[in-house]
Protein backbone atom coordinates (compact mmCIF):
# COMPACT_ATOMS: atom_id res chain seq x y z
CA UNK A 1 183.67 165.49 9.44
CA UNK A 2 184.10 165.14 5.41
CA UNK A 3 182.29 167.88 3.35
CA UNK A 4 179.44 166.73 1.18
CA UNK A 5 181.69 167.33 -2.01
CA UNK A 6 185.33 165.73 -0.53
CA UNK A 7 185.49 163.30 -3.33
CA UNK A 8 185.70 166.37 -5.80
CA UNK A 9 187.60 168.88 -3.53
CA UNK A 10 190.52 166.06 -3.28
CA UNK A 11 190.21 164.55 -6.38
CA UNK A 12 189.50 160.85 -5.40
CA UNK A 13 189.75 158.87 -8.38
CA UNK A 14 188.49 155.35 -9.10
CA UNK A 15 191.69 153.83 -8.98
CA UNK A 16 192.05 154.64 -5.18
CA UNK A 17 188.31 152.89 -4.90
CA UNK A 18 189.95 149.62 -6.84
CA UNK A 19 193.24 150.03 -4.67
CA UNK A 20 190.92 149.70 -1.24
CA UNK A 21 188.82 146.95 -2.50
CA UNK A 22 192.26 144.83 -3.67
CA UNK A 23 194.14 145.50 -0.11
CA UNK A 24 190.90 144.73 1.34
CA UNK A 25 190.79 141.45 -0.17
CA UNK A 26 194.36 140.45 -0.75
CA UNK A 27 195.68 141.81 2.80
CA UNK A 28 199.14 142.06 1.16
CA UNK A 29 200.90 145.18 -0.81
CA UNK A 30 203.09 143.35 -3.61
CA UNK A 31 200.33 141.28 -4.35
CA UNK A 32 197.84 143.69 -4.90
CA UNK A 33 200.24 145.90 -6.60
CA UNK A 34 201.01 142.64 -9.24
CA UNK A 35 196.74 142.43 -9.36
CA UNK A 36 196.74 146.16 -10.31
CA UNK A 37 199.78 146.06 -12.51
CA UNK A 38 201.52 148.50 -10.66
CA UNK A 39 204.48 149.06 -8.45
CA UNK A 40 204.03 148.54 -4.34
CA UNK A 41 205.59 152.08 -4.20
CA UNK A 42 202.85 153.33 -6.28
CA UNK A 43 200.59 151.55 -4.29
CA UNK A 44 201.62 152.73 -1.35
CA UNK A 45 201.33 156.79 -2.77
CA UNK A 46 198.29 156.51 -3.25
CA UNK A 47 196.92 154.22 -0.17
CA UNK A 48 198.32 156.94 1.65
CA UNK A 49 196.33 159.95 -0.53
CA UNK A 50 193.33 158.00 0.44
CA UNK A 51 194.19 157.73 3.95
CA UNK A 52 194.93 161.51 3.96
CA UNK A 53 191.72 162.35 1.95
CA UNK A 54 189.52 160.22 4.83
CA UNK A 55 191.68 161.16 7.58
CA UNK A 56 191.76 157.85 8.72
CA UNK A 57 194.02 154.82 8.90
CA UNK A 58 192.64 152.24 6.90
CA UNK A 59 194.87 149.45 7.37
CA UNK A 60 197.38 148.22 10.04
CA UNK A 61 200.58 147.57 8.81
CA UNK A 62 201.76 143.81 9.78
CA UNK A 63 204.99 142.40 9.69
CA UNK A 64 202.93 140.07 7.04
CA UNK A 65 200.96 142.12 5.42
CA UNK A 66 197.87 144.21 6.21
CA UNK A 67 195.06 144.27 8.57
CA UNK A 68 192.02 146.46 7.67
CA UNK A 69 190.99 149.04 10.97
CA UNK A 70 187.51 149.35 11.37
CA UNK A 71 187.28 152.46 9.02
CA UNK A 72 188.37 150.55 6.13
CA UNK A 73 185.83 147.65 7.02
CA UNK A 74 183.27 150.56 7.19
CA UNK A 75 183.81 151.83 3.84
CA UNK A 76 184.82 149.28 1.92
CA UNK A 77 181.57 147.87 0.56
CA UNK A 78 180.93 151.15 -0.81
CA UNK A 79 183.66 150.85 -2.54
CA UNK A 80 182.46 148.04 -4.14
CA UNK A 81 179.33 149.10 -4.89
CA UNK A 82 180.42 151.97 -7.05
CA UNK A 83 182.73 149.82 -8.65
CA UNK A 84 179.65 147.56 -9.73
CA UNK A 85 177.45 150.47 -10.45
CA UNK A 86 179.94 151.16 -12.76
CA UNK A 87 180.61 148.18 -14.59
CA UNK A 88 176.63 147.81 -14.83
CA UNK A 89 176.73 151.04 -16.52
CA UNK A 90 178.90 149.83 -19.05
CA UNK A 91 176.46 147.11 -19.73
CA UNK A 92 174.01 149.41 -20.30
CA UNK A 93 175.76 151.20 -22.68
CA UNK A 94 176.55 148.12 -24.41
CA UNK A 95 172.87 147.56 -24.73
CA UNK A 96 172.28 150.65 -26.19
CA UNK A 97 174.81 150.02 -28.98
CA UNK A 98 173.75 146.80 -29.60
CA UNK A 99 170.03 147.14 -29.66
CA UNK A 100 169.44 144.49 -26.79
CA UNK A 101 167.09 144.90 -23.99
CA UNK A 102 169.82 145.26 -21.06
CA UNK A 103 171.13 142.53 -19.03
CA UNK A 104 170.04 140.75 -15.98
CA UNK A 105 172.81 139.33 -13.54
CA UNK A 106 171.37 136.29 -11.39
CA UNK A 107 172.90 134.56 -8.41
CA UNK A 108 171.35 131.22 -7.88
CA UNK A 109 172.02 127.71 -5.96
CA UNK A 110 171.70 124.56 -7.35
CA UNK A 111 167.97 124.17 -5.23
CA UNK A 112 167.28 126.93 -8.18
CA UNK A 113 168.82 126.04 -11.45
CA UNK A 114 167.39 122.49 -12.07
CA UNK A 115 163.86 123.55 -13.04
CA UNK A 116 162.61 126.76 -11.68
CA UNK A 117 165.03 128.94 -13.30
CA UNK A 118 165.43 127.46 -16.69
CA UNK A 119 161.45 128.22 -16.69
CA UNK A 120 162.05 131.80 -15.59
CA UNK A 121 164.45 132.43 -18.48
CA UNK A 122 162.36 131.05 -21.11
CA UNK A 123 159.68 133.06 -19.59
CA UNK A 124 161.20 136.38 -19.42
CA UNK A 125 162.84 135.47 -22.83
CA UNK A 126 159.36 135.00 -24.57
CA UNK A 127 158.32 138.65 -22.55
CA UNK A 128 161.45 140.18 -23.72
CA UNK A 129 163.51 138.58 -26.74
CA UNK A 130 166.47 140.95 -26.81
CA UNK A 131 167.41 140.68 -22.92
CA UNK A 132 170.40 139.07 -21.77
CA UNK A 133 170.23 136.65 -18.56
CA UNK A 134 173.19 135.50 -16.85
CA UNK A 135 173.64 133.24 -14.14
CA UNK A 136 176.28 132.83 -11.97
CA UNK A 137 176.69 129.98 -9.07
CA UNK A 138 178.35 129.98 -5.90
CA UNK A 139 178.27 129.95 -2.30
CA UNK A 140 176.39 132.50 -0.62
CA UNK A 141 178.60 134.63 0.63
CA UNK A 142 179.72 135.20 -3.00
CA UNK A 143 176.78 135.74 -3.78
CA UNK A 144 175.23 138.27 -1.33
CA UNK A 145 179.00 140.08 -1.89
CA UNK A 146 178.24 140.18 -5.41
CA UNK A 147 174.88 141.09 -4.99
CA UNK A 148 176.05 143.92 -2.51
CA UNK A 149 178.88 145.49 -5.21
CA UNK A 150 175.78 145.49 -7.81
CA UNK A 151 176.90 143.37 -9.80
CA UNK A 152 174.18 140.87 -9.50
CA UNK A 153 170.52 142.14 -9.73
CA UNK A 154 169.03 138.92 -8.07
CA UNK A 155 169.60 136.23 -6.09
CA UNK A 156 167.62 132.99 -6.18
CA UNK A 157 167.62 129.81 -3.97
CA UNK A 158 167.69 128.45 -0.61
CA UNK A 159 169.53 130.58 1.58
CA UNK A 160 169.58 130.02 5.40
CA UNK A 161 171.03 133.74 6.16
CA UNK A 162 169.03 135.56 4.50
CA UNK A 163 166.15 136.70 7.43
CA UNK A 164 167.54 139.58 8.93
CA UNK A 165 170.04 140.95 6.39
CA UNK A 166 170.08 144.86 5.97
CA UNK A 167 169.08 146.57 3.01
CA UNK A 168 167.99 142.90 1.19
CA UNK A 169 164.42 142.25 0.25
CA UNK A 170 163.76 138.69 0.85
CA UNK A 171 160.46 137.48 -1.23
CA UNK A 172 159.40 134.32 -0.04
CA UNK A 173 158.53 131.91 -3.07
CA UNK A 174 157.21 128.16 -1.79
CA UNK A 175 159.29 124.94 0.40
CA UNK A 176 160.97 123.20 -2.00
CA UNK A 177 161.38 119.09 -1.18
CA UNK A 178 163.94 117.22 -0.92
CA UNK A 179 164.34 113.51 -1.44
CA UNK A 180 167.40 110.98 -0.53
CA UNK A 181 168.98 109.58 -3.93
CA UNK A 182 170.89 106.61 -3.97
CA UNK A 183 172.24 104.66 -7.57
CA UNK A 184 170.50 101.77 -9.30
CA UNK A 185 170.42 98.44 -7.81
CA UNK A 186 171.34 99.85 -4.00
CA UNK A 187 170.04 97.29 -1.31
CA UNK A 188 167.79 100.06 0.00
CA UNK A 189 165.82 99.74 -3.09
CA UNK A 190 164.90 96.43 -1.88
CA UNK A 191 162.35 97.38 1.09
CA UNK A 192 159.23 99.39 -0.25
CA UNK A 193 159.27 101.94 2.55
CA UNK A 194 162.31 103.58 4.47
CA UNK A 195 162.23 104.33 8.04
CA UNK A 196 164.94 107.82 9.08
CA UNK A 197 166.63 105.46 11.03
CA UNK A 198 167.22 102.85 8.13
CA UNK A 199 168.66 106.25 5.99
CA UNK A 200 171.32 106.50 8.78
CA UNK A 201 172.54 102.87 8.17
CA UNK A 202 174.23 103.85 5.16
CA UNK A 203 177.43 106.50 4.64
CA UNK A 204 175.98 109.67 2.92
CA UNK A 205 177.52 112.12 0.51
CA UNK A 206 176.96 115.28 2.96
CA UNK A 207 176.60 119.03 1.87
CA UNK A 208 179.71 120.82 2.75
CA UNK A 209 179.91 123.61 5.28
CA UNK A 210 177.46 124.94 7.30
CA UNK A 211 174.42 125.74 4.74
CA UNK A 212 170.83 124.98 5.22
CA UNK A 213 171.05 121.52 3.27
CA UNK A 214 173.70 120.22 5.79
CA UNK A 215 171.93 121.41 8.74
CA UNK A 216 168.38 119.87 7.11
CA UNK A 217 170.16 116.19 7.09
CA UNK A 218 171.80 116.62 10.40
CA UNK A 219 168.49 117.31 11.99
CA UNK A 220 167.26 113.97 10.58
CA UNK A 221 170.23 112.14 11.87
CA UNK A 222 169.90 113.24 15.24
CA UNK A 223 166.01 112.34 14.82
CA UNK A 224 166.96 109.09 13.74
CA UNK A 225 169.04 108.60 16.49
CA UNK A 226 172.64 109.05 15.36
CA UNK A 227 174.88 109.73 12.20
CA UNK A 228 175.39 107.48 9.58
CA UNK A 229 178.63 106.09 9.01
CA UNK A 230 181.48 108.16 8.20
CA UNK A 231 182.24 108.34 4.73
CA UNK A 232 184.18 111.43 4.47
CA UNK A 233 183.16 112.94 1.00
CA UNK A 234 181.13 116.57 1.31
CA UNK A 235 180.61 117.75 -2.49
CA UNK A 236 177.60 119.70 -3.67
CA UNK A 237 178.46 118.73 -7.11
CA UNK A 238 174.87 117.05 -8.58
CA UNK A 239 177.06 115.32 -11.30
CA UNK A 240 179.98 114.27 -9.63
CA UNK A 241 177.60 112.90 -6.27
CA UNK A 242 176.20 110.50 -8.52
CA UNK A 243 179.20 109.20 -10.01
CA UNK A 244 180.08 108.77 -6.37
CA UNK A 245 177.05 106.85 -6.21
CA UNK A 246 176.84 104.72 -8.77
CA UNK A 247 179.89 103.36 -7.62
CA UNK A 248 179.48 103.37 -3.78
CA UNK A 249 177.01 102.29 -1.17
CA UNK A 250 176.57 105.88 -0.55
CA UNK A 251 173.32 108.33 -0.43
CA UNK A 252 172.89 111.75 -1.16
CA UNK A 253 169.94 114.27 -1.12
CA UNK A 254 169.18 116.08 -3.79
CA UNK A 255 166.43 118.48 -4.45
CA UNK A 256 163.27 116.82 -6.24
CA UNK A 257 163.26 118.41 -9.30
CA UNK A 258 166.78 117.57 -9.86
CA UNK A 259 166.13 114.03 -8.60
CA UNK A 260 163.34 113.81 -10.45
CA UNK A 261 165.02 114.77 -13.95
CA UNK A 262 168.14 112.31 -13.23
CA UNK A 263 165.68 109.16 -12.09
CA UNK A 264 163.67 109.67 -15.46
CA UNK A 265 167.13 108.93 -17.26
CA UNK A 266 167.79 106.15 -14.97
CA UNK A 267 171.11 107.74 -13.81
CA UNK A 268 169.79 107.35 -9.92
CA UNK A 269 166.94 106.45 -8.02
CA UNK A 270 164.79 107.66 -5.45
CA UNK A 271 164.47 106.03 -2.04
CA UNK A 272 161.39 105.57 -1.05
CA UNK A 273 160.80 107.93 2.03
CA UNK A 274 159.39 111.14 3.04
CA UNK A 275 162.24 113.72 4.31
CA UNK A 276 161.20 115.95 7.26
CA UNK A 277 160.47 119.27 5.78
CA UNK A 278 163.48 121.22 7.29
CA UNK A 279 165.52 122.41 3.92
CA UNK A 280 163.97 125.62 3.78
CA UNK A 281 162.55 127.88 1.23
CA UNK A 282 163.21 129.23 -2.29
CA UNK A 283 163.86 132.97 -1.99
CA UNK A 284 164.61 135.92 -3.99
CA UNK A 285 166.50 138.51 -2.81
CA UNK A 286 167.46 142.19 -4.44
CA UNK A 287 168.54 145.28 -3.12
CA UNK A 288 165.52 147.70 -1.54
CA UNK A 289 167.74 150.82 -2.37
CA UNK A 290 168.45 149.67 -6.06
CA UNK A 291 166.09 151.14 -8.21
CA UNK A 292 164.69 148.55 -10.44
CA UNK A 293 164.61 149.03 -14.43
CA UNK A 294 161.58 147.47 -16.33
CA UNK A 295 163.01 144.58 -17.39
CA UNK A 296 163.81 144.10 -13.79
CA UNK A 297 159.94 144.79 -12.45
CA UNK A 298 159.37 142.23 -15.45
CA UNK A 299 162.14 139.66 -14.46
CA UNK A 300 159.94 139.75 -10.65
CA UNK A 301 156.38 139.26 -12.83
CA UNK A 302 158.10 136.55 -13.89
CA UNK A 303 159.81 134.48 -10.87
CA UNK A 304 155.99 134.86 -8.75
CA UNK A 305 154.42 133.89 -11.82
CA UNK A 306 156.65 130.57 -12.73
CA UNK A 307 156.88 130.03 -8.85
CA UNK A 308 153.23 129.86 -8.43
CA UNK A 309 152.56 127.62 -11.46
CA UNK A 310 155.60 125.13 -10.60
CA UNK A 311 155.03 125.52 -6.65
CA UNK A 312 151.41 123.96 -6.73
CA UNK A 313 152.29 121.16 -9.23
CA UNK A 314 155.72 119.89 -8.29
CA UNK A 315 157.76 121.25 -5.38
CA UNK A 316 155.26 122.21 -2.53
């Protein structure tokens, strides 16, 4: 059993926090020791201190590389999340000495960024002039790891695993719709309403993976009695779908903001039929153990606010 104060009484140091969250994600000693800038011998030393300090074996040495044991997959998000807590501390510093209002890190999916969270900025940026907002994409698991190390505050979007995840507040916001997209001039254009099944005639640009988008459409397929034919491109790429488009016979689905804002243009169209509503819902998520600064509390007031305002109007 480790004493409340180990970290002090063996002098763990940071850089044995970054060396388990490289080996962790690298699996491999010379490459983690060129990531660190530092020799595998070196490396080595101190994986070993840290072993000795835990009294555990953290990874299992492979012909290969490495294999993390159970301890190491136990600890390792800790790791991480001091390793964010301090680099958001450095932020805050910088805020300090720069007279700005802090910094808020968002996660967000392209369901989010087309209208609702362009509002939310300028809203939070009329409430709060000197704050910094950044927003970073990605897949979820990116995401919710980033979100985990503290380095994101937020997270914002559709998010299909996001129920029954420990330690995550999940705040509900409204069903977004979606809408099939096709380009200008598509034959499907040509009948006034669109039946599922008709949809399924024609190849589609899918989602990739296994996200809530892809799983939405699939359920529609099977509704409509069978794919559609095999096209082979899965890209979640708005912009490069509907160059796809405009030079294919394909279809896509987008969300209807997005849709909506690329139709007005006349970059695509919309065809005209009512989806099942089976995408999901926009969430936030944060952290229930992260204590929340003001401008974060604010950032919230914000998101419900813009959400209920948007939600009645345009995306319900």
């Amino acid at each position: 059993m480790l004493r409340e104060d180990w970290y002090l009484r063996d002098r763990l140091k940071l850089r044995h926090l970054q060396i388990l969250v490289t080996l962790a994600s690298v699996r491999n000693l010379s490459q983690a020791a060129r990531l660190l800038h530092t020799t595998q011998p070196a490396l080595s030393k101190a994986l070993g201190e840290l072993e000795k300090m835990l009294g555990v074996n953290l990874f299992e040495r492979l012909p290969k590389g490495l294999a993390p044991t159970t301890h190491c997959l136990g600890i390792v998000e800790r790791a991480r999340e001091v390793l964010g807590s301090l680099g958001r501390m450095r932020e805050d510093l910088d805020a300090v000495d720069t007279g700005i209002d802090g910094v808020i890190n968002i996660g967000a999916n392209t369901s989010a960024t087309a209208l609702l969270l362009p509002h939310i900025i300028l809203r939070i940026k009329s409430l709060l002039p000197g704050v910094t907002v950044r927003v970073h994409d990605g897949a979820f698991e990116d995401l919710m790891a980033g979100l985990r190390a503290n380095r994101l505050d937020f997270l914002l979007g559709r998010f299909h695993s996001a129920e029954h995840l420990d330690n995550v507040e999940n705040i509900g916001l409204f069903n977004i719709r979606m809408v099939a997209v096709c380009a200008n001039g598509h034959p499907i254009l040509k009948r006034r309403r669109v039946t599922l099944a008709q949809l399924a005639q024609w190849p589609w640009i899918l989602p990739p993976g296994d996200g809530i988008t892809r799983r939405g459409l699939e359920l529609i397929f099977m509704e409509a009695g069978g794919a559609p034919p095999r096209f082979g491109v899965e890209c979640a790429s708005v912009l490069a779908n509907m160059v796809i488009m405009q030079n294919s016979r394909a279809l896509a689905v987008a969300a209807l903001p997005t849709a909506t804002l690329f139709a007005s243009s006349g970059q695509l169209s919309i065809v005209p039929v009512t989806l099942p509503p089976v995408f999901g819902r926009i969430s936030l998520l944060h952290l229930r153990d992260r204590p929340l600064h003001a401008r974060d509390r604010l950032f919230l007031d914000c998101v419900q606010n813009v959400s209920a305002q948007l939600g009645e109007s345009y995306l319900r």
